[in-house]
C-alpha atoms as a PDB file:
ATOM      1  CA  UNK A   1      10.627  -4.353  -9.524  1.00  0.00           C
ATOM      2  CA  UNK A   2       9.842  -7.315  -7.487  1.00  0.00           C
ATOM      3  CA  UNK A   3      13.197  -8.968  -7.958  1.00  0.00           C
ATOM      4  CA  UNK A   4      14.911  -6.067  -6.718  1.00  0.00           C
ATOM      5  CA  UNK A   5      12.807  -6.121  -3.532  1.00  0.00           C
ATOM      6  CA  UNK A   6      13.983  -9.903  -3.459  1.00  0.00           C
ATOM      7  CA  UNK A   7      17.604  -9.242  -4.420  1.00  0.00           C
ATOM      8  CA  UNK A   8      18.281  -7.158  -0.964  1.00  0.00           C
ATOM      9  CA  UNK A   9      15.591  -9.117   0.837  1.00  0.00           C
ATOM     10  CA  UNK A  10      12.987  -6.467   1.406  1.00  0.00           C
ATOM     11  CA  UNK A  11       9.324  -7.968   2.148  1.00  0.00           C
ATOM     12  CA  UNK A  12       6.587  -5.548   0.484  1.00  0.00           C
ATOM     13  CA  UNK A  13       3.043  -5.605   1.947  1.00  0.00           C
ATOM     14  CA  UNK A  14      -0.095  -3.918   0.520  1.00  0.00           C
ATOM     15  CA  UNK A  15      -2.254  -2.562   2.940  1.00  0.00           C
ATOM     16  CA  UNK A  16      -5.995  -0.694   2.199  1.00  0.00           C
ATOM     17  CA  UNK A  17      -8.932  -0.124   4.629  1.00  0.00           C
ATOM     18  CA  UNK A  18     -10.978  -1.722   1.582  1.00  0.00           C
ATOM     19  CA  UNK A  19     -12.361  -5.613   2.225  1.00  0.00           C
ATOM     20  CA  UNK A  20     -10.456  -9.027   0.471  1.00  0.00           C
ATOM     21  CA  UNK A  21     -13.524  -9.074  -2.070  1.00  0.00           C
ATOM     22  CA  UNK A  22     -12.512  -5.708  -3.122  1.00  0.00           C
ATOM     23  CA  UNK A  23      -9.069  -6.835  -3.342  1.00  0.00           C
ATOM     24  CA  UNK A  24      -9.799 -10.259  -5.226  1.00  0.00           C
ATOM     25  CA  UNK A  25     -11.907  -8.007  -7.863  1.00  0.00           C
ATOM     26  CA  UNK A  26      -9.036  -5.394  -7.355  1.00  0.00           C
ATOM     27  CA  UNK A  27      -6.388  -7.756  -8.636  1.00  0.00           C
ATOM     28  CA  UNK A  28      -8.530  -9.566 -11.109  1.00  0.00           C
ATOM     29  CA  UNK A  29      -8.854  -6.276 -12.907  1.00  0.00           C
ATOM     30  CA  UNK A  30      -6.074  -4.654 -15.683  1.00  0.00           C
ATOM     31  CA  UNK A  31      -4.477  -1.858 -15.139  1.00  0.00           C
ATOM     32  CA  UNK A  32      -6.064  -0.527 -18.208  1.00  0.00           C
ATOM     33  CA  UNK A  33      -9.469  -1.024 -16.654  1.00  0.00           C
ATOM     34  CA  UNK A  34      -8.858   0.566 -13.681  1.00  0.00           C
ATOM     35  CA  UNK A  35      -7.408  -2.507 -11.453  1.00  0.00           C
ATOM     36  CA  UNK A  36      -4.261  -3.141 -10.578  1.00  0.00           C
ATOM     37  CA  UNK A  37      -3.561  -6.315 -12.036  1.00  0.00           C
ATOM     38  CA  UNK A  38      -1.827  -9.646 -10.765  1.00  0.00           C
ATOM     39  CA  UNK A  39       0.507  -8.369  -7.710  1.00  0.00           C
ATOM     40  CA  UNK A  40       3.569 -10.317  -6.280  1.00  0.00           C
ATOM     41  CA  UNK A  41       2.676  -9.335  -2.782  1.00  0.00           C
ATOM     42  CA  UNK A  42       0.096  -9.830  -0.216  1.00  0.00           C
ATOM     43  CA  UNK A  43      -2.275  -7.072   0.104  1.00  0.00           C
ATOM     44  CA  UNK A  44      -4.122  -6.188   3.535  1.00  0.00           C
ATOM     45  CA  UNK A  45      -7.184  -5.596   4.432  1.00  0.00           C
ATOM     46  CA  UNK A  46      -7.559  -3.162   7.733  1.00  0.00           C
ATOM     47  CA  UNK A  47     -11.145  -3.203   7.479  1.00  0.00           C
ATOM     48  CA  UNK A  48     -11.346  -2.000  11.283  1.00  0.00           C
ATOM     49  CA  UNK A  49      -8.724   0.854   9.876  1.00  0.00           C
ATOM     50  CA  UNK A  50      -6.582   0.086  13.093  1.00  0.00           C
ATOM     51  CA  UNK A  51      -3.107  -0.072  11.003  1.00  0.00           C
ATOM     52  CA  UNK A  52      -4.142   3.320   9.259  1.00  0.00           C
ATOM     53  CA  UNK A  53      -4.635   5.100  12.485  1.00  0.00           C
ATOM     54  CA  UNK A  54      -1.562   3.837  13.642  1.00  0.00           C
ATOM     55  CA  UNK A  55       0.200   4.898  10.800  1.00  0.00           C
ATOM     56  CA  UNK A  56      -1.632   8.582  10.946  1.00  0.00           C
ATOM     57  CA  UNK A  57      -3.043   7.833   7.358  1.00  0.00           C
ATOM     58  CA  UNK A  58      -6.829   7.860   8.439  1.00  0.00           C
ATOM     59  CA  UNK A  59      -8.481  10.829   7.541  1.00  0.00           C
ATOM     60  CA  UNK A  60     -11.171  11.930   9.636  1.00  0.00           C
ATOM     61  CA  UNK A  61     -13.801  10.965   7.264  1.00  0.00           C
ATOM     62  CA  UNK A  62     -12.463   7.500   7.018  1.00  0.00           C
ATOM     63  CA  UNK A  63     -10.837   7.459   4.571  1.00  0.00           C
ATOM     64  CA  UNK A  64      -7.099   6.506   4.293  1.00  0.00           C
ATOM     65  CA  UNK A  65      -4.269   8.683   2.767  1.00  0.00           C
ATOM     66  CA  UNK A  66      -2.390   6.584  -0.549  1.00  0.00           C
ATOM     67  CA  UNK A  67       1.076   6.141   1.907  1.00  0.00           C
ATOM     68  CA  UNK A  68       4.626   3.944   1.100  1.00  0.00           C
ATOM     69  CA  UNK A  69       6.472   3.274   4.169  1.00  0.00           C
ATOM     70  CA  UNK A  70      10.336   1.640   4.859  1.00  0.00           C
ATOM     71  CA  UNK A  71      10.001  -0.268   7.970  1.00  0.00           C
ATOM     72  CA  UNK A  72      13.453  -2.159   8.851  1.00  0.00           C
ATOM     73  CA  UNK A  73      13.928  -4.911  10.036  1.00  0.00           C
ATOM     74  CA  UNK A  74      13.122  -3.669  14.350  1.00  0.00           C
ATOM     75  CA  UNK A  75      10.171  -1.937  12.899  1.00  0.00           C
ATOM     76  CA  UNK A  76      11.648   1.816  12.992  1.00  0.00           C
ATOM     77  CA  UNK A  77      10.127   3.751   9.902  1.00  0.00           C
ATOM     78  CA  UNK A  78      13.035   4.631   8.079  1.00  0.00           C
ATOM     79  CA  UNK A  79      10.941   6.960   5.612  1.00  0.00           C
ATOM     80  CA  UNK A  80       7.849   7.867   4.699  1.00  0.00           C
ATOM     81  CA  UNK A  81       5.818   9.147   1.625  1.00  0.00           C
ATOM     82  CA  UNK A  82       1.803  10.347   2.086  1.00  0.00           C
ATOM     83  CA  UNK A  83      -0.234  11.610  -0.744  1.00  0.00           C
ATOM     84  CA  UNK A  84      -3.731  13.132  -0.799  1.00  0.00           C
ATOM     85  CA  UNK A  85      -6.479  11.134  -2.097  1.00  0.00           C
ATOM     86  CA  UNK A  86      -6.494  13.829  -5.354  1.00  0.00           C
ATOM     87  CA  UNK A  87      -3.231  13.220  -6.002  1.00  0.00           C
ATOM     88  CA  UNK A  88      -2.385  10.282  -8.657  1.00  0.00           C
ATOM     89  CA  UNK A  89       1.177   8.244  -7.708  1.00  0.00           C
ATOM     90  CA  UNK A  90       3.426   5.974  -9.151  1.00  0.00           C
ATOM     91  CA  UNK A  91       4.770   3.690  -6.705  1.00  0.00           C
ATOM     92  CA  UNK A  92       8.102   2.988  -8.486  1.00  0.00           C
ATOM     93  CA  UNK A  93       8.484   7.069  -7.349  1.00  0.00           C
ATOM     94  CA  UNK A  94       8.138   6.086  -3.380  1.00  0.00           C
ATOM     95  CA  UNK A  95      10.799   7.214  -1.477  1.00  0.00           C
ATOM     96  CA  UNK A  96      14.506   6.742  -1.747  1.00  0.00           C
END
């Protein structure tokens, strides 16, 4: 999927309110243990949950909603996708 991203030269970013440790032991787990495995792109931590607010993914308990956005290139959101924290995703099904 990456070399897709690459082929029209999209830049994909991972963002979660979660710290880099998490990420680091995020990453470092398989899928098939509940990690996410080696990634091709950086992933962000917004700790202070300022980019989630902005975004209107912050729930009001703190938590943040599981969201793929298409940002172009001025930084106008093209589309959005938000799920609720129940609801399991596959992000090769983000929005078209």
């Amino acid at each position: 999927m990456q070399k897709e991203f690459d082929d029209r030269g999209v830049q994909v970013l991972g963002l979660s309110i979660d710290t880099e440790h998490v990420h680091k032991a995020w990453k470092n787990t398989p899928q098939d243990k509940g990690g996410i495995g080696p990634m091709s792109h950086p992933l962000l931590a917004d700790v202070k949950k300022e980019v989630s607010d902005a975004y209107g993914c912050l729930l009001d308990n703190g938590l943040a909603l599981r969201a793929v956005y298409i940002i172009d290139k001025e930084g106008i959101v093209r589309s959005e996708m938000k799920n609720d924290l129940p609801l399991g995703r596959n992000v090769e099904d983000g929005p078209v």
